[in-house]
PDB file of N, CA and C in Angstrom:
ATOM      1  N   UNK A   1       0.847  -1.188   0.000  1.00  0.00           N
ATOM      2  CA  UNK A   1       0.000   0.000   0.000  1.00  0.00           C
ATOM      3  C   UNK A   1       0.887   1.244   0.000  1.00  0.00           C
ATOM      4  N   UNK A   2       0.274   2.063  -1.069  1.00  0.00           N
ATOM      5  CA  UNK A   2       1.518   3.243  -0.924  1.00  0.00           C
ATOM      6  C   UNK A   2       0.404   4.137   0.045  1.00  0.00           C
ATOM      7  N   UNK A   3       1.503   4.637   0.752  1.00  0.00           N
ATOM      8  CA  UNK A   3       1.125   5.836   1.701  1.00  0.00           C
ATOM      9  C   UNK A   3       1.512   7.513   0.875  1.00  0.00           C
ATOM     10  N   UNK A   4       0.327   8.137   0.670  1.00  0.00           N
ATOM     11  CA  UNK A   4       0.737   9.692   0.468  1.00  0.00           C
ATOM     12  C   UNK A   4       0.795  10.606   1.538  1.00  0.00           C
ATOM     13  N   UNK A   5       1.921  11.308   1.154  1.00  0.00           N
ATOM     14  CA  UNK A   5       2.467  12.416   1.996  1.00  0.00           C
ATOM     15  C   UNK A   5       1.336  12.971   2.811  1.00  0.00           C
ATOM     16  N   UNK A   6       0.431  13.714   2.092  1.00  0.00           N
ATOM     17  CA  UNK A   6      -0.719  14.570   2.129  1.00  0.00           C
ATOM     18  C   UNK A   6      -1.591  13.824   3.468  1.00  0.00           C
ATOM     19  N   UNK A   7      -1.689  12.595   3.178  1.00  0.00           N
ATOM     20  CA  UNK A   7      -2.523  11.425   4.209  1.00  0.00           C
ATOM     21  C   UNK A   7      -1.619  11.660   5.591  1.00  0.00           C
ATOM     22  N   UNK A   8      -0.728  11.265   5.865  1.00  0.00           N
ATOM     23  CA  UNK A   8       0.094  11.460   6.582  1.00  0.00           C
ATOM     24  C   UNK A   8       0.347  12.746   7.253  1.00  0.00           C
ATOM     25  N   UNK A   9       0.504  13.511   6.044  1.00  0.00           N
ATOM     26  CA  UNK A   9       0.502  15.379   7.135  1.00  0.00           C
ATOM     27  C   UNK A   9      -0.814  15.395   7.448  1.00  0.00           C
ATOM     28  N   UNK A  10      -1.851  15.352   7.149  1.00  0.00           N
ATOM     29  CA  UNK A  10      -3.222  15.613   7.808  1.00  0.00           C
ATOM     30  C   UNK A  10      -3.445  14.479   8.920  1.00  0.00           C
ATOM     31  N   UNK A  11      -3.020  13.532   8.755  1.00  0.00           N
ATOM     32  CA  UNK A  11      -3.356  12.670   9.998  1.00  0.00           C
ATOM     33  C   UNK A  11      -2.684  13.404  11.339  1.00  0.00           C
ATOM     34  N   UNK A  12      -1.140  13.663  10.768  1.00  0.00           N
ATOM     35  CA  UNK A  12      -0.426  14.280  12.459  1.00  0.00           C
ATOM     36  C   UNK A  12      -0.847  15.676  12.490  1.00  0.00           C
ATOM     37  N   UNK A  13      -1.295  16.643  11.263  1.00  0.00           N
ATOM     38  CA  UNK A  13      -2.265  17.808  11.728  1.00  0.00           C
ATOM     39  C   UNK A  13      -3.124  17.659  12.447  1.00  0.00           C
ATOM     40  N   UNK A  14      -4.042  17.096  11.862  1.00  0.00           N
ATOM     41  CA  UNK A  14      -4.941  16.901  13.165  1.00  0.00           C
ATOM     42  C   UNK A  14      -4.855  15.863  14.599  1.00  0.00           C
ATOM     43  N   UNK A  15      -3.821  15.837  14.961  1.00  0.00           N
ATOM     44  CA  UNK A  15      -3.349  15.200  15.965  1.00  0.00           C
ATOM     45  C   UNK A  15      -3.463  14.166  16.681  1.00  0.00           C
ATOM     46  N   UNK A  16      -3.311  13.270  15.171  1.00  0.00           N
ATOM     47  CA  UNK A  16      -3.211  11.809  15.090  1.00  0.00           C
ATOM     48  C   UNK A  16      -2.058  11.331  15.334  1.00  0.00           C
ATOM     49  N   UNK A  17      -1.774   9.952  16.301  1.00  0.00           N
ATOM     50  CA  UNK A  17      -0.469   9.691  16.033  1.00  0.00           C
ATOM     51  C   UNK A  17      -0.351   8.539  15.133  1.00  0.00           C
ATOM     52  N   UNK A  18       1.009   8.609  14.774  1.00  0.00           N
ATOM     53  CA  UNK A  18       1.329   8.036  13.265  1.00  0.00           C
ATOM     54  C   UNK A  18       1.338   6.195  13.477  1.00  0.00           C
ATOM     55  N   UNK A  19       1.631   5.605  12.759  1.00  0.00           N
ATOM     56  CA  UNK A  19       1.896   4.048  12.725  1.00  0.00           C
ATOM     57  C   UNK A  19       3.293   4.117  12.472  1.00  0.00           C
ATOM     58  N   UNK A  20       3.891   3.274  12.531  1.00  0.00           N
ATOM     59  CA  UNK A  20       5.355   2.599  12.363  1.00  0.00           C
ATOM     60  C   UNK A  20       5.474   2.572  10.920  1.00  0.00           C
ATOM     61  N   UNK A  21       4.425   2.436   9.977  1.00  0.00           N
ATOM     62  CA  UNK A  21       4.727   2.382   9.053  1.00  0.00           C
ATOM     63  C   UNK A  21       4.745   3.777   8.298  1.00  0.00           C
ATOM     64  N   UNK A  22       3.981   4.955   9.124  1.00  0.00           N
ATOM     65  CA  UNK A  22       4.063   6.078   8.065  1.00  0.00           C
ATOM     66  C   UNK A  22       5.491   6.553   8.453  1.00  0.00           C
ATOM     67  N   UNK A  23       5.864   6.230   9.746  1.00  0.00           N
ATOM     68  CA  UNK A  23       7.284   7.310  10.334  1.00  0.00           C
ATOM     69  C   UNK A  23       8.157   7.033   9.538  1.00  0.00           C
ATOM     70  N   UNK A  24       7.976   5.357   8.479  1.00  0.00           N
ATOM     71  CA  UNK A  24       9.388   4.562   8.035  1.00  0.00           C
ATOM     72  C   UNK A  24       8.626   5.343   6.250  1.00  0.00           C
ATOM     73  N   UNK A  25       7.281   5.702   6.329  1.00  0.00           N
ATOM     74  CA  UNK A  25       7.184   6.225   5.022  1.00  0.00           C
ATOM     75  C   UNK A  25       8.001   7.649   4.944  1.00  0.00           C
ATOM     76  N   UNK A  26       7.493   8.889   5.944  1.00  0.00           N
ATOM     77  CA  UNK A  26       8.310   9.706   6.049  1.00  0.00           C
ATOM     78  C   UNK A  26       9.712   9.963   5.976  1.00  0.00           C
ATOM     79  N   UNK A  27      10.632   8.778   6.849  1.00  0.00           N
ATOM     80  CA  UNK A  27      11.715   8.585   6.690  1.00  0.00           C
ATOM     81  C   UNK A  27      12.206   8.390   5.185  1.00  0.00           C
ATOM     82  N   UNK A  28      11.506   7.354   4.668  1.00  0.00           N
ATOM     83  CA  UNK A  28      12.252   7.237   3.548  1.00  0.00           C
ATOM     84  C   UNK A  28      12.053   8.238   2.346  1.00  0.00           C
ATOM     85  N   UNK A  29      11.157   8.672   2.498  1.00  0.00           N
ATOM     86  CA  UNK A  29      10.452   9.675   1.743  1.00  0.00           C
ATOM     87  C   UNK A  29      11.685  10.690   1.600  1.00  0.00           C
ATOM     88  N   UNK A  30      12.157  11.208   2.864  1.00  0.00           N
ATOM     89  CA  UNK A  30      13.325  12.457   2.630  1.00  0.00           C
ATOM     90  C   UNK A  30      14.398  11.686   2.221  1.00  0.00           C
ATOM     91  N   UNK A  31      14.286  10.246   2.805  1.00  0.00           N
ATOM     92  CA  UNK A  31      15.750  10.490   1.787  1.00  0.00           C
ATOM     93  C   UNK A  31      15.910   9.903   0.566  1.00  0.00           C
ATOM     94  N   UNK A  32      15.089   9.665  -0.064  1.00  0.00           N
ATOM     95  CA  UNK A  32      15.115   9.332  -1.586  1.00  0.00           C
ATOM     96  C   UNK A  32      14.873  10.827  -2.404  1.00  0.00           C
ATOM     97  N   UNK A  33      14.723  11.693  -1.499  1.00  0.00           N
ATOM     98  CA  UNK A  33      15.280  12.595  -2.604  1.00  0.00           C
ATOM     99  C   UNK A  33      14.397  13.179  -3.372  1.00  0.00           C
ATOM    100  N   UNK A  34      14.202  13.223  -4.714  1.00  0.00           N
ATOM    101  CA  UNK A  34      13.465  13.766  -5.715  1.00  0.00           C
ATOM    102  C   UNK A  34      11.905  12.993  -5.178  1.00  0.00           C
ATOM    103  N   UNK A  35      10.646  14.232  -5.378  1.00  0.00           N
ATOM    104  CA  UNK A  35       9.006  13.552  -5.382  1.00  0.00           C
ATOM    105  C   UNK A  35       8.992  12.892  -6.705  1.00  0.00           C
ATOM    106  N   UNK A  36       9.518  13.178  -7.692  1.00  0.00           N
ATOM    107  CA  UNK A  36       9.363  12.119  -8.449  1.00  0.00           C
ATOM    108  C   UNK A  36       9.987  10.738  -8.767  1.00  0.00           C
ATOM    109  N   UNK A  37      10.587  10.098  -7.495  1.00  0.00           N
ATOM    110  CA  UNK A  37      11.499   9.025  -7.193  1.00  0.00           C
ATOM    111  C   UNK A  37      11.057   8.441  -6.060  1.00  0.00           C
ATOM    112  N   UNK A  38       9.409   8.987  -5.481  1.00  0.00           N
ATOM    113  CA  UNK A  38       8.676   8.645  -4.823  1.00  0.00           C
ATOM    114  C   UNK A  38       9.262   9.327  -3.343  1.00  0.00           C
ATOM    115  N   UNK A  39      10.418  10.185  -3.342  1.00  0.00           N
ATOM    116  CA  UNK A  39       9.990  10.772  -2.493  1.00  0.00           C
ATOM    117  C   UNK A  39       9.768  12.217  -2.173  1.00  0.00           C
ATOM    118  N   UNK A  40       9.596  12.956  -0.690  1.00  0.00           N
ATOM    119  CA  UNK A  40       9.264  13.925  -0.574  1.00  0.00           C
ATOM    120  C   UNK A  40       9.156  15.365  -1.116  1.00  0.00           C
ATOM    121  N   UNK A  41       9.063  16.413  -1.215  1.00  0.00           N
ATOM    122  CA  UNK A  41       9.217  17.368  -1.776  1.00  0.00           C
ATOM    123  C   UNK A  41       9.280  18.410  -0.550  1.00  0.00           C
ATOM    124  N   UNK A  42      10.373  19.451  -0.827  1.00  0.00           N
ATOM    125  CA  UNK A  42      10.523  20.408   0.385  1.00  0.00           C
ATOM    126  C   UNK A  42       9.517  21.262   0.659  1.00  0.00           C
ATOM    127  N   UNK A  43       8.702  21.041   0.061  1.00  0.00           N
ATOM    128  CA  UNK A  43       6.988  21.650   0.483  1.00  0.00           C
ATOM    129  C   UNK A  43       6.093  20.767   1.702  1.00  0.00           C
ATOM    130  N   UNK A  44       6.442  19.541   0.974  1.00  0.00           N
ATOM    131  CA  UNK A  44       5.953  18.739   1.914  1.00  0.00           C
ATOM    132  C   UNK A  44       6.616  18.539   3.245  1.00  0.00           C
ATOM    133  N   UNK A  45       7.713  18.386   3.210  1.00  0.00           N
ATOM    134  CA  UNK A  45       8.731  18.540   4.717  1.00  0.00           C
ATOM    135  C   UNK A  45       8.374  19.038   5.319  1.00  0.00           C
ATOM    136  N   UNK A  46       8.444  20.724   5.012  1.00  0.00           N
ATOM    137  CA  UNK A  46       8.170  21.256   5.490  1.00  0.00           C
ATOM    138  C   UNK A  46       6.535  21.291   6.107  1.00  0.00           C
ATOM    139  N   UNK A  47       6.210  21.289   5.524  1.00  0.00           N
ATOM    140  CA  UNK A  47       4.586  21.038   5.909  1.00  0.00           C
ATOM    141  C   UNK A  47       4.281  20.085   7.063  1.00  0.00           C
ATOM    142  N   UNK A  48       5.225  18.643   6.848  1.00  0.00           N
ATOM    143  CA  UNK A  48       5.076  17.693   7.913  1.00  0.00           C
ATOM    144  C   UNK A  48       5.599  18.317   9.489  1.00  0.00           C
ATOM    145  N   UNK A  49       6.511  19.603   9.068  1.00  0.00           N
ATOM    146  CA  UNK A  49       7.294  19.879  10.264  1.00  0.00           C
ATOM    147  C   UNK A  49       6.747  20.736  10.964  1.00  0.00           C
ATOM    148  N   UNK A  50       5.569  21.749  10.535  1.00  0.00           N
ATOM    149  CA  UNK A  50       4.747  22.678  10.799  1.00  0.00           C
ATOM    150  C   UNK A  50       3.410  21.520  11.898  1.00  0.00           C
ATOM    151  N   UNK A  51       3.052  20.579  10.780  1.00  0.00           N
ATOM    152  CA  UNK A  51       2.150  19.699  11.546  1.00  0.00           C
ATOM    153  C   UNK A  51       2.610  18.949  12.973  1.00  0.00           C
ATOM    154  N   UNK A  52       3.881  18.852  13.011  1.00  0.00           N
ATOM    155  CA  UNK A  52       4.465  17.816  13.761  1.00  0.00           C
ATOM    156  C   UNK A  52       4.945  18.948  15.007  1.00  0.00           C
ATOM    157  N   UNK A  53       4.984  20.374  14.931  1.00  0.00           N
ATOM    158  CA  UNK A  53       5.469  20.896  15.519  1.00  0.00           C
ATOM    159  C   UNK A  53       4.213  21.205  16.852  1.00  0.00           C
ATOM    160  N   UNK A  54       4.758  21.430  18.290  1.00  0.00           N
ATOM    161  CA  UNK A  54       3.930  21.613  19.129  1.00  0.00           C
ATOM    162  C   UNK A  54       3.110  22.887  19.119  1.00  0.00           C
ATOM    163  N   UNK A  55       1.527  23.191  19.430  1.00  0.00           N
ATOM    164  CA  UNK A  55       0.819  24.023  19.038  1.00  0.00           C
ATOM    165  C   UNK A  55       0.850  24.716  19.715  1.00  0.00           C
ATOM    166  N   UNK A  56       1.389  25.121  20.390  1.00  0.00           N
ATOM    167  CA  UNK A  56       1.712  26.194  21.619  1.00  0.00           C
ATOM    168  C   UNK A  56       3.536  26.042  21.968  1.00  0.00           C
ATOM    169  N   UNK A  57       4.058  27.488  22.171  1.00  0.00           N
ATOM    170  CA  UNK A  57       5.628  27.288  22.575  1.00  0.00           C
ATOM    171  C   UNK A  57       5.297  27.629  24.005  1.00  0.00           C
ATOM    172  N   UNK A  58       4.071  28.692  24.026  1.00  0.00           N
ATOM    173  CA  UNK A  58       4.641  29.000  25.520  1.00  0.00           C
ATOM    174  C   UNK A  58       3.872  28.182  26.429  1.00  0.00           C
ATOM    175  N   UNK A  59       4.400  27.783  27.582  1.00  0.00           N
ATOM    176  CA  UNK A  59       3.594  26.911  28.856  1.00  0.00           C
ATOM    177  C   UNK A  59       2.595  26.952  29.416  1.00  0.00           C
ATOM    178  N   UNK A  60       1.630  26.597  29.762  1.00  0.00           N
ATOM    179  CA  UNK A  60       0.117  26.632  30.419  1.00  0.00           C
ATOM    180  C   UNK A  60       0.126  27.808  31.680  1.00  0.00           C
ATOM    181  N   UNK A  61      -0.195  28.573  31.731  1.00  0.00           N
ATOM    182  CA  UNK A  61      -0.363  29.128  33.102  1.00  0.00           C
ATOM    183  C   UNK A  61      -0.351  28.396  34.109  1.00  0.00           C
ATOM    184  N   UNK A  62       0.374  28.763  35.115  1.00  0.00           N
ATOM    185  CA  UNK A  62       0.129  28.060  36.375  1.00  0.00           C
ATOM    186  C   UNK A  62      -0.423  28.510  37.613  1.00  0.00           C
ATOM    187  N   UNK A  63      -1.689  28.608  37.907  1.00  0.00           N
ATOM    188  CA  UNK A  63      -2.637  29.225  38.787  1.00  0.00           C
ATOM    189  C   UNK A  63      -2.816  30.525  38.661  1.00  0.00           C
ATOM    190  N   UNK A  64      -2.480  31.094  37.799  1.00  0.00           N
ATOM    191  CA  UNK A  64      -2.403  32.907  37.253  1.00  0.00           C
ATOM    192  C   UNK A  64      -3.869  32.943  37.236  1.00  0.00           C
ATOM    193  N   UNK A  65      -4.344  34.027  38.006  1.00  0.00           N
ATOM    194  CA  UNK A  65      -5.757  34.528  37.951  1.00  0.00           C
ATOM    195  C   UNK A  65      -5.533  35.435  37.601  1.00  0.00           C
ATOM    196  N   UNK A  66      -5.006  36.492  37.214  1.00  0.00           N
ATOM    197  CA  UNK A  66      -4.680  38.047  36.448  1.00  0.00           C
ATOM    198  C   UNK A  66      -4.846  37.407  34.719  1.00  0.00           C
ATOM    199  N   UNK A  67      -5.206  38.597  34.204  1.00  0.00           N
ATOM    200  CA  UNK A  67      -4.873  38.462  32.733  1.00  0.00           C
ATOM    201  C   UNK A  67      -4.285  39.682  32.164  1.00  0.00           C
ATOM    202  N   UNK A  68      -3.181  39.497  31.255  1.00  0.00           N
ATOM    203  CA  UNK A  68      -2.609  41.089  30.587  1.00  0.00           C
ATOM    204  C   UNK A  68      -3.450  41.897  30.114  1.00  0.00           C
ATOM    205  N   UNK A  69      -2.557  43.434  30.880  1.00  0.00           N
ATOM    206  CA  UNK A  69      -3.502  44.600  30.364  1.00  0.00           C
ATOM    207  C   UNK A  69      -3.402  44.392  28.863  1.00  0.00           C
ATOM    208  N   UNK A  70      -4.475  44.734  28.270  1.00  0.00           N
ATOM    209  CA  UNK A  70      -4.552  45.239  26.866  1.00  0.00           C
ATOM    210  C   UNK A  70      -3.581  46.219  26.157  1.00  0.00           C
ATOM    211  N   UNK A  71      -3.447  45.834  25.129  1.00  0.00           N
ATOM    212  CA  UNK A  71      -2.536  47.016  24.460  1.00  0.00           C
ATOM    213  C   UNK A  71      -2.586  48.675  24.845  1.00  0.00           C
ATOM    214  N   UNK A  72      -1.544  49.532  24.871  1.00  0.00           N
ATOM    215  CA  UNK A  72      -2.043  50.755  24.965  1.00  0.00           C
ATOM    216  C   UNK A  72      -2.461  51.353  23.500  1.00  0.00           C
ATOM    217  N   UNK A  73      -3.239  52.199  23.223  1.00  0.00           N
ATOM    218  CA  UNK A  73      -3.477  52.741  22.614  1.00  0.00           C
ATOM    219  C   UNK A  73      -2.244  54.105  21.517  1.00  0.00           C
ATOM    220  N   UNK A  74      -1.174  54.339  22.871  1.00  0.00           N
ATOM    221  CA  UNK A  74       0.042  54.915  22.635  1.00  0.00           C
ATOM    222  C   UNK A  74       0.800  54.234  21.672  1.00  0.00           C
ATOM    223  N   UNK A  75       0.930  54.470  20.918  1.00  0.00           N
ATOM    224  CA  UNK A  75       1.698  53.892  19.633  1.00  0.00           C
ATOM    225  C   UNK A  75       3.381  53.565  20.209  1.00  0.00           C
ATOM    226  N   UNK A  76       4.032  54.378  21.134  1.00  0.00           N
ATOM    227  CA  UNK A  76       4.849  53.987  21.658  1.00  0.00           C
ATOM    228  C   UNK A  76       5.119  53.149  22.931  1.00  0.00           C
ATOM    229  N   UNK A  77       4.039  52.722  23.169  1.00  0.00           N
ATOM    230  CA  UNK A  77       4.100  51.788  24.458  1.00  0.00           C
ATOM    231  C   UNK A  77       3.002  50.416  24.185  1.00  0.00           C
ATOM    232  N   UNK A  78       2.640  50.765  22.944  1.00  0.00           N
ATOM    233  CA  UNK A  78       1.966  49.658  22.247  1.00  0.00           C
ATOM    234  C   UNK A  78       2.640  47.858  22.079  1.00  0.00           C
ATOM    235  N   UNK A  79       2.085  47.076  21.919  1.00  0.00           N
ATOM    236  CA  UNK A  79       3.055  45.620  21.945  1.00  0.00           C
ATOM    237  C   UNK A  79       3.161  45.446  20.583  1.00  0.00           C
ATOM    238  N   UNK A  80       4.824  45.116  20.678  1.00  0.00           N
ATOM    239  CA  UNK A  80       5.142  45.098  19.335  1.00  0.00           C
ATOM    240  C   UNK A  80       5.095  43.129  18.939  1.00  0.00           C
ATOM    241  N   UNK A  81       4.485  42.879  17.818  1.00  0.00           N
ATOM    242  CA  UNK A  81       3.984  41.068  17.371  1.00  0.00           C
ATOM    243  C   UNK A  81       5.653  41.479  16.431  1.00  0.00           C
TER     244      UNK A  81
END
């Protein structure tokens, strides 16, 4: 059974975990190199690495009952994204 990339990034997007057999599809996937040699494409890598990556960096609050003031309105004391 061939496994596609696409199947695989949407399964661990939506935060499925994988089988033994997609991790050894993934695996081999990068390293064969060319998508048309059956394997990956740096779109897709990447894509798997976005999916695979944790959905939050920063840590859960821990008993924090405060919440941050809101932005100021002051363009210079405003939060810079």
């Amino acid at each position: 059974m061939t496994l596609l990339p696409q199947e695989i990034i949407r399964r661990k997007r939506d935060g499925g975990r994988l089988s033994t057999e997609e991790i050894e599809a993934f695996v081999a996937g990068i390293a064969d190199g060319s998508p048309s040699e059956g394997g990956w494409g740096e779109g897709q890598i990447g894509a798997f690495a976005m999916a695979a990556a944790p959905t939050s960096v920063l840590p859960a609050p821990q008993g924090s009952t405060t919440t941050p003031e809101p932005p100021s309105k002051n363009p210079s004391t405003a939060w810079r994204w």
